[in-house]
N, C-alpha and C. Protein backbone atom coordinates (compact mmCIF):
# COMPACT_ATOMS: atom_id res chain seq x y z
N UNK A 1 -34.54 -24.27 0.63
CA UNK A 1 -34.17 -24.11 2.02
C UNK A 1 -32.68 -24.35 2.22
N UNK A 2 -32.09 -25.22 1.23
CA UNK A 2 -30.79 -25.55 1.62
C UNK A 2 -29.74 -24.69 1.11
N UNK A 3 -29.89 -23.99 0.06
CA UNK A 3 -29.67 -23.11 -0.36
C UNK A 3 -29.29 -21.43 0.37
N UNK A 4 -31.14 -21.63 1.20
CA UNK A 4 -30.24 -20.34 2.29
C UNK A 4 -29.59 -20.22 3.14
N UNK A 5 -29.90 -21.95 3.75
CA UNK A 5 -29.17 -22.40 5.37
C UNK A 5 -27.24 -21.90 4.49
N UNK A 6 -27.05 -22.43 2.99
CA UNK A 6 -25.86 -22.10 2.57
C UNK A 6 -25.03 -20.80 2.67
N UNK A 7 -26.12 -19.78 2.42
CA UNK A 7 -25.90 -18.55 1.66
C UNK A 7 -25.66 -17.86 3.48
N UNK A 8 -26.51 -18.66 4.29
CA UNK A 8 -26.30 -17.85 5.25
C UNK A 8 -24.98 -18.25 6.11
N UNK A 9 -24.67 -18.98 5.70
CA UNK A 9 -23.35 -19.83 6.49
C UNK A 9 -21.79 -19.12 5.93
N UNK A 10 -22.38 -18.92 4.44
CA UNK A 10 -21.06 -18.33 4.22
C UNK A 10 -21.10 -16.77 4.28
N UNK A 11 -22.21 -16.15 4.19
CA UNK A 11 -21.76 -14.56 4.78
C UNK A 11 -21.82 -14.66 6.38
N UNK A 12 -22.38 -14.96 7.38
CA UNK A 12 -21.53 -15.62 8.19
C UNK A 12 -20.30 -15.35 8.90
N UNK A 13 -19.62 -16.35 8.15
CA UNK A 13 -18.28 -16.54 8.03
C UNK A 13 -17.59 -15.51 7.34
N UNK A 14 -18.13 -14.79 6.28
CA UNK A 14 -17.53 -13.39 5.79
C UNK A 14 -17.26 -12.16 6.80
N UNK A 15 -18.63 -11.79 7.79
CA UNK A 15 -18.54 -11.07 8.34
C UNK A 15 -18.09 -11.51 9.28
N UNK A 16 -17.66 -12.47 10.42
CA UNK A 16 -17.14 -12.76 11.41
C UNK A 16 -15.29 -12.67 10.78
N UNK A 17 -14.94 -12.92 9.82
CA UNK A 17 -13.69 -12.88 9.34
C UNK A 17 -13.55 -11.46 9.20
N UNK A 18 -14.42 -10.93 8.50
CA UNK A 18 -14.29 -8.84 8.76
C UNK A 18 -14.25 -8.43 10.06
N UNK A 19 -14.88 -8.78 10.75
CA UNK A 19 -14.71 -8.33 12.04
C UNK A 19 -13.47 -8.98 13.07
N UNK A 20 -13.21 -9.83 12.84
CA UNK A 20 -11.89 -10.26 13.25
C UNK A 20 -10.43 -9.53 12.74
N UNK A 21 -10.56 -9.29 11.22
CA UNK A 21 -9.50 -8.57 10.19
C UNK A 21 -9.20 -7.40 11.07
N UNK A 22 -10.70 -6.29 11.63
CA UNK A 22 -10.43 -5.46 12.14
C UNK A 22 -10.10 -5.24 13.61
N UNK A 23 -10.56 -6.14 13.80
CA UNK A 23 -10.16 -6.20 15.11
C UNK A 23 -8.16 -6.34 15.40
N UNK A 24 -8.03 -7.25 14.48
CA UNK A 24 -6.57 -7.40 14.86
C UNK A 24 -5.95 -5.77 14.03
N UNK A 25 -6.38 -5.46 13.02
CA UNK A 25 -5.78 -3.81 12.43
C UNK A 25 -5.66 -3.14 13.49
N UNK A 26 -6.97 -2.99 14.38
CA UNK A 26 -7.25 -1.56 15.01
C UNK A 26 -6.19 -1.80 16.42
N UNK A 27 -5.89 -3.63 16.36
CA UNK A 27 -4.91 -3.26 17.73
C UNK A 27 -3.59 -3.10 17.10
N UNK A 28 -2.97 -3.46 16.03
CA UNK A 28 -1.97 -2.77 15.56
C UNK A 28 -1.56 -1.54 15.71
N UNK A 29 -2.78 -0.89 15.25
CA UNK A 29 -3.04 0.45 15.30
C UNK A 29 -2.71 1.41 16.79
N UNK A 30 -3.27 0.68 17.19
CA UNK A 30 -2.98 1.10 19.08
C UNK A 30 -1.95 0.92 19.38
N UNK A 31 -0.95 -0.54 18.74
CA UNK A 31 0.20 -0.69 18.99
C UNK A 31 1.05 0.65 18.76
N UNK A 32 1.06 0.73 17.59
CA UNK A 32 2.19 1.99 16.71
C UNK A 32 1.70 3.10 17.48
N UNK A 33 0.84 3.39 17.38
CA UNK A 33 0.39 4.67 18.17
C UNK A 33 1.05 4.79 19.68
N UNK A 34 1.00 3.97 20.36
CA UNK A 34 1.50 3.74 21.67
C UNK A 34 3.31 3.99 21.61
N UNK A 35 3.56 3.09 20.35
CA UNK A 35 4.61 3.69 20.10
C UNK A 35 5.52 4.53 19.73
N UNK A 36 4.07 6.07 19.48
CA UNK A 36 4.77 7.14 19.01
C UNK A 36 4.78 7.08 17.67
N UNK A 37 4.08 6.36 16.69
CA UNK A 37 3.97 6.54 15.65
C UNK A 37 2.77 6.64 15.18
N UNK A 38 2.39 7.73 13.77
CA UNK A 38 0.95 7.71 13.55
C UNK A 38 0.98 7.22 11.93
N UNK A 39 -0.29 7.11 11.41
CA UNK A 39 -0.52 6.97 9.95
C UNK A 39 -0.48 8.29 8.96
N UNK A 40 0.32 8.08 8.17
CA UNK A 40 0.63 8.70 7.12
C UNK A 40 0.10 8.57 6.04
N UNK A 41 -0.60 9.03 4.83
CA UNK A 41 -0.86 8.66 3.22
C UNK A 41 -0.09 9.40 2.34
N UNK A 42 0.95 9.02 1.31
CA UNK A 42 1.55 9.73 0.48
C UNK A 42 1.10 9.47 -1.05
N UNK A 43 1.65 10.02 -1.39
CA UNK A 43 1.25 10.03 -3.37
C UNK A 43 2.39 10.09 -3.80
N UNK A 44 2.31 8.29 -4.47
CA UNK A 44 3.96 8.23 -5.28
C UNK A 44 3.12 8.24 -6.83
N UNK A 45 4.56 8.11 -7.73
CA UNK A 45 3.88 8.13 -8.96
C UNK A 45 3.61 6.83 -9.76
N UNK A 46 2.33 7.16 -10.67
CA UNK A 46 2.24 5.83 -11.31
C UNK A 46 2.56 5.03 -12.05
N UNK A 47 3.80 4.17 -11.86
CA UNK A 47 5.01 3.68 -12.37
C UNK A 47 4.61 2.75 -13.51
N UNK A 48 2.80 2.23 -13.68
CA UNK A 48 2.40 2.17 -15.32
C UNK A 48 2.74 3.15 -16.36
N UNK A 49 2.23 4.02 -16.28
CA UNK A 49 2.32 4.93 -16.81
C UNK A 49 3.40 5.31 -17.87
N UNK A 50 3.00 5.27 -19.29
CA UNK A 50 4.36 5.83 -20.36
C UNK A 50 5.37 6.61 -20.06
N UNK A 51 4.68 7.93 -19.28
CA UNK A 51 5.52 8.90 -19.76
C UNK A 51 6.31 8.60 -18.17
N UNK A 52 6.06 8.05 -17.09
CA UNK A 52 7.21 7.64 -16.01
C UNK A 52 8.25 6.97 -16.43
N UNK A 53 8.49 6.67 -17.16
CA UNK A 53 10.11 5.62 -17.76
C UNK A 53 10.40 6.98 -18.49
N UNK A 54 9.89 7.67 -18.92
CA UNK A 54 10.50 8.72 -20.02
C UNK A 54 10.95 10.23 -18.94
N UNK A 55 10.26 10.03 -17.95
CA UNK A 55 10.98 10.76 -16.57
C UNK A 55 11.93 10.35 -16.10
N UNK A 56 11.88 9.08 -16.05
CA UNK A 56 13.10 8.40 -15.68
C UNK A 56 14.44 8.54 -16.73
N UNK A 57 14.15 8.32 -17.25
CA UNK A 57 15.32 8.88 -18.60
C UNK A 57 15.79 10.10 -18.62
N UNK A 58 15.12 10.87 -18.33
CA UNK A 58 15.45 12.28 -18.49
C UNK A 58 16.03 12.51 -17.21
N UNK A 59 15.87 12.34 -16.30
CA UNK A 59 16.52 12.60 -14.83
C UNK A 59 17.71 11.69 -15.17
N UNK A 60 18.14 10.75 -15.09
CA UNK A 60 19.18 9.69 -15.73
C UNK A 60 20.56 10.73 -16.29
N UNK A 61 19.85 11.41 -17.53
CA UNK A 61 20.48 11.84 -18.26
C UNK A 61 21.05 13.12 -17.73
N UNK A 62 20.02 13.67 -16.73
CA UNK A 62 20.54 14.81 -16.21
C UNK A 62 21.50 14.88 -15.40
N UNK A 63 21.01 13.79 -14.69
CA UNK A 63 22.36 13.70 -13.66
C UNK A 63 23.85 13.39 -13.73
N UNK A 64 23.33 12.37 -15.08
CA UNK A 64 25.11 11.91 -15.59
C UNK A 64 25.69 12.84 -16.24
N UNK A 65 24.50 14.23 -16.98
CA UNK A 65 25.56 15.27 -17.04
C UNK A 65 26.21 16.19 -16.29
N UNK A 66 25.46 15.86 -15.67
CA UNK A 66 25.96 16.61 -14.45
C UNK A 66 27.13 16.17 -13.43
N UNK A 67 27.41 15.41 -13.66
CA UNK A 67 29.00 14.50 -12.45
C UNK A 67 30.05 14.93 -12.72
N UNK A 68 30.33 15.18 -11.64
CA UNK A 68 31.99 15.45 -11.58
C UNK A 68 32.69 15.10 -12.52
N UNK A 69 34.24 15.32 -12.97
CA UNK A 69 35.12 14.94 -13.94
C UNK A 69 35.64 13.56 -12.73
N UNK A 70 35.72 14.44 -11.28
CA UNK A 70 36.19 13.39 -10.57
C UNK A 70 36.22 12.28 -9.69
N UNK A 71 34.33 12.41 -10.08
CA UNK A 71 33.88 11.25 -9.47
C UNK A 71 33.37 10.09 -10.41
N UNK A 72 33.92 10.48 -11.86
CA UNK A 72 33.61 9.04 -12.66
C UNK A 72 34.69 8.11 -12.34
């Protein structure tokens, strides 16, 4: 018995904390919006990833060949 009075105390408290979490998001949400701003999702790249440092290198390289005589 004491066990569930437990189990029930702490989901509970899980879901009253979820529902609070969202509650304060969704007025954020209203905030920005009000302010003329909306939500966006972009796709950057995955900067684990091996071969991203080896992109990075190569752009690096491109660009420094690429500079002016008179902007070094």
């Amino acid at each position: 018995m004491l066990f569930y009075m437990v189990i029930k105390i702490v989901v509970m408290n899980v879901v009253s904390h979820r529902s609070h979490a969202a509650t304060v998001q969704q007025k954020l949400r209203h905030q920005r919006r009000a302010n003329g701003m909306r939500p966006v999702q972009i796709w950057a790249p995955d900067t684990r990833r091996p071969e991203f440092a080896e992109e990075c290198r190569r752009q690096a390289r491109n660009v420094a060949a690429h500079v002016p005589a008179n902007a070094r």
